[in-house]
C-alpha atoms as a PDB file:
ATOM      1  CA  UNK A   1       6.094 -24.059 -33.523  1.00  0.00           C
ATOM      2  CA  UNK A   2       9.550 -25.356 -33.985  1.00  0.00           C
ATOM      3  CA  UNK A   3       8.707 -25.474 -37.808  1.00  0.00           C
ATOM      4  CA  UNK A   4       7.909 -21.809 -37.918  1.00  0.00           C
ATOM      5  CA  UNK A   5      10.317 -19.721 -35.189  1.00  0.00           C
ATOM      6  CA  UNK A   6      13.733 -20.258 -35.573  1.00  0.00           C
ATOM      7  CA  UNK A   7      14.539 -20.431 -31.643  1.00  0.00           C
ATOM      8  CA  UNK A   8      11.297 -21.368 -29.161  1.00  0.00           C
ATOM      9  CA  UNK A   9      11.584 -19.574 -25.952  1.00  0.00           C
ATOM     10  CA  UNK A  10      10.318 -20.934 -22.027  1.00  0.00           C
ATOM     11  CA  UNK A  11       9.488 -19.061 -19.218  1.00  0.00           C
ATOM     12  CA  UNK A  12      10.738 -20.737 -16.569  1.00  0.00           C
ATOM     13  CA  UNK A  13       9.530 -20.409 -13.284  1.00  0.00           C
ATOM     14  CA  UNK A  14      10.411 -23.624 -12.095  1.00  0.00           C
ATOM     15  CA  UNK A  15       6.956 -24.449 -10.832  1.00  0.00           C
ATOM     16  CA  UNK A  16       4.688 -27.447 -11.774  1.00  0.00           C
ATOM     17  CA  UNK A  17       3.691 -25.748 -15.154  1.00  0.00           C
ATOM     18  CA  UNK A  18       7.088 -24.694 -16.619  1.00  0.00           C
ATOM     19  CA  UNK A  19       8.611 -27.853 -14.997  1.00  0.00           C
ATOM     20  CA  UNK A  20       6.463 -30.010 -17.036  1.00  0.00           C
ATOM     21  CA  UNK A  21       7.053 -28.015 -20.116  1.00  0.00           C
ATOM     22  CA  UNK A  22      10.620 -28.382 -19.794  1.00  0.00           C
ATOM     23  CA  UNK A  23      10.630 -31.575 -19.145  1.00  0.00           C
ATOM     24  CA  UNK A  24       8.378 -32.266 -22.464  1.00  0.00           C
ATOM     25  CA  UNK A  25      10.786 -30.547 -24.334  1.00  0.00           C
ATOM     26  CA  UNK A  26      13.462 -32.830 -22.755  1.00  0.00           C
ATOM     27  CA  UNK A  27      11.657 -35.459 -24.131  1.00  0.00           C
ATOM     28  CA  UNK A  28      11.561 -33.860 -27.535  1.00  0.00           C
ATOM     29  CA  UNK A  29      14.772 -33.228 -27.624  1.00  0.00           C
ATOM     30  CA  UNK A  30      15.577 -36.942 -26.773  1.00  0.00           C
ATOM     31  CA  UNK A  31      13.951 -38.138 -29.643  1.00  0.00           C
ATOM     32  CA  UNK A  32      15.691 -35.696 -32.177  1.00  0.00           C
ATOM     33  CA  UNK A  33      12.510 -33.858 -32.880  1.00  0.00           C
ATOM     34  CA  UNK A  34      13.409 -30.656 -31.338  1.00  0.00           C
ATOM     35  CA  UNK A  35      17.532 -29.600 -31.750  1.00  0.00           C
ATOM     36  CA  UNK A  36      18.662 -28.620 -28.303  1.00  0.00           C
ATOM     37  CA  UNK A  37      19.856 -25.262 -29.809  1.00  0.00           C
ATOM     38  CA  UNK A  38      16.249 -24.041 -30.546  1.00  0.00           C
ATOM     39  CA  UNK A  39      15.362 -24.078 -27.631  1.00  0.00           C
ATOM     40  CA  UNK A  40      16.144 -20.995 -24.728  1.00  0.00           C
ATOM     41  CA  UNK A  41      14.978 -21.258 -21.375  1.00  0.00           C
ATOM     42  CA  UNK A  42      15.051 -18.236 -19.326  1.00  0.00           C
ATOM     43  CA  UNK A  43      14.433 -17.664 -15.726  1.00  0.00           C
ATOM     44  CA  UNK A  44      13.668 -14.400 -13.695  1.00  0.00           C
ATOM     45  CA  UNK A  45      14.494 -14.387 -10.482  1.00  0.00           C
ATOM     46  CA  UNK A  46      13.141 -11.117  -7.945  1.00  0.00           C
ATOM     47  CA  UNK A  47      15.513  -9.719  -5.340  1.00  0.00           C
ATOM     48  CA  UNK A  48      15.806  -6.954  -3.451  1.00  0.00           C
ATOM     49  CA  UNK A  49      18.907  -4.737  -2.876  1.00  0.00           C
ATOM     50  CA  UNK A  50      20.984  -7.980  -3.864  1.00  0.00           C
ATOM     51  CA  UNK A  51      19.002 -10.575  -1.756  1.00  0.00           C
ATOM     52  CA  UNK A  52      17.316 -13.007  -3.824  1.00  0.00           C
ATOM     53  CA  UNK A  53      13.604 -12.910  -2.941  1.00  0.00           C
ATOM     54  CA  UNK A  54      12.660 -16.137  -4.755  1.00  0.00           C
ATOM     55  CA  UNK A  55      12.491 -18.732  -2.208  1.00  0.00           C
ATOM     56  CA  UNK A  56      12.945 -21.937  -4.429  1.00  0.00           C
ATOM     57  CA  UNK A  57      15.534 -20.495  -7.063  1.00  0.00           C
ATOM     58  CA  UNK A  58      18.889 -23.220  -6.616  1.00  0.00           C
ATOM     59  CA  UNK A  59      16.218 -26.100  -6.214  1.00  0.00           C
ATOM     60  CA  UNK A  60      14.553 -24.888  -9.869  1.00  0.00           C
ATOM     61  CA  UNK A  61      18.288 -24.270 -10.995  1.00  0.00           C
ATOM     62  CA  UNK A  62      19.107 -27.833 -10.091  1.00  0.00           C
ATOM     63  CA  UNK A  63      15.835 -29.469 -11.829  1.00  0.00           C
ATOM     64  CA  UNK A  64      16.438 -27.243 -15.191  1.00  0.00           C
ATOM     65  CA  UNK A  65      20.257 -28.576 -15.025  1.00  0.00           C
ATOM     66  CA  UNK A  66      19.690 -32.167 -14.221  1.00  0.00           C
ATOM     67  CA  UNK A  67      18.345 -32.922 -18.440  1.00  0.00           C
ATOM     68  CA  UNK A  68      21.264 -30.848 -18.768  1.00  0.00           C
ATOM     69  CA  UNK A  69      19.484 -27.570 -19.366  1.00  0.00           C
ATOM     70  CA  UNK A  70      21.069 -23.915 -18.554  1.00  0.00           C
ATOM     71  CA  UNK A  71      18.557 -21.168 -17.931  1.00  0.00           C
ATOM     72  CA  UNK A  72      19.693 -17.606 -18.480  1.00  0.00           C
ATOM     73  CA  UNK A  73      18.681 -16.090 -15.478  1.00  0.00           C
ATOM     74  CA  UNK A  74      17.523 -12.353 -15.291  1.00  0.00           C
ATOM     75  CA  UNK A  75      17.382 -10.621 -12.171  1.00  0.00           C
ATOM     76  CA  UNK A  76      14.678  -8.523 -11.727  1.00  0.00           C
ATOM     77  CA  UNK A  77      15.017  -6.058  -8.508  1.00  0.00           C
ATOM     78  CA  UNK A  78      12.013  -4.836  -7.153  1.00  0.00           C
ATOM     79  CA  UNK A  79      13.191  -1.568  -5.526  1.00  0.00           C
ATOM     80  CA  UNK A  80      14.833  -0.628  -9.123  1.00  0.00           C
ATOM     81  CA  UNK A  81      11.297  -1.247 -10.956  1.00  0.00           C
ATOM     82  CA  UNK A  82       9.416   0.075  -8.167  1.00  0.00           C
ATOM     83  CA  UNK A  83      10.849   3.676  -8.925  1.00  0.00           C
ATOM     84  CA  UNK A  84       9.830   2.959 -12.439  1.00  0.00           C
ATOM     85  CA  UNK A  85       6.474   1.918 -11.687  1.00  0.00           C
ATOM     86  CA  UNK A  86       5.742   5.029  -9.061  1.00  0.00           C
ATOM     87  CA  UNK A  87       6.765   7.685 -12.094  1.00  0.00           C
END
């Protein structure tokens, strides 16, 4: 994949499935055969009229950070979308 996308994108939760992902990539990226700069981790994050509704957020913000990873982090509010989703 890294051979044909310029820039390789995770989902990251920060649950058992993207947190083994990222830390493969880690591992990739260790050994030189992924740059660090092809790869973008994003994270969504659900709240509700600014309360963050995703219980374990900081603790997958601290496990993305600690192989020195930055997720972007989109918030995602629920009452927002829900208007969308009711027209």
């Amino acid at each position: 994949m890294v051979d044909k996308y310029p820039k390789l994108i995770l989902a990251y939760s920060g649950g058992m499935d993207s947190g083994f992902i990222l830390c493969c990539i880690n591992d990739l990226v260790n050994e030189g055969r992924i740059p660090r700069d092809r790869i973008e981790i994003f994270q969504g994050v659900f709240t509700s009229n600014d309360v963050i509704l995703t219980a374990d957020f900081e603790r997958a913000i601290k496990f993305a950070n600690s192989p020195g990873f930055n997720p972007r982090v989109e918030m995602f509010d629920v009452n927002d979308n829900l208007v969308e989703v009711k027209k």
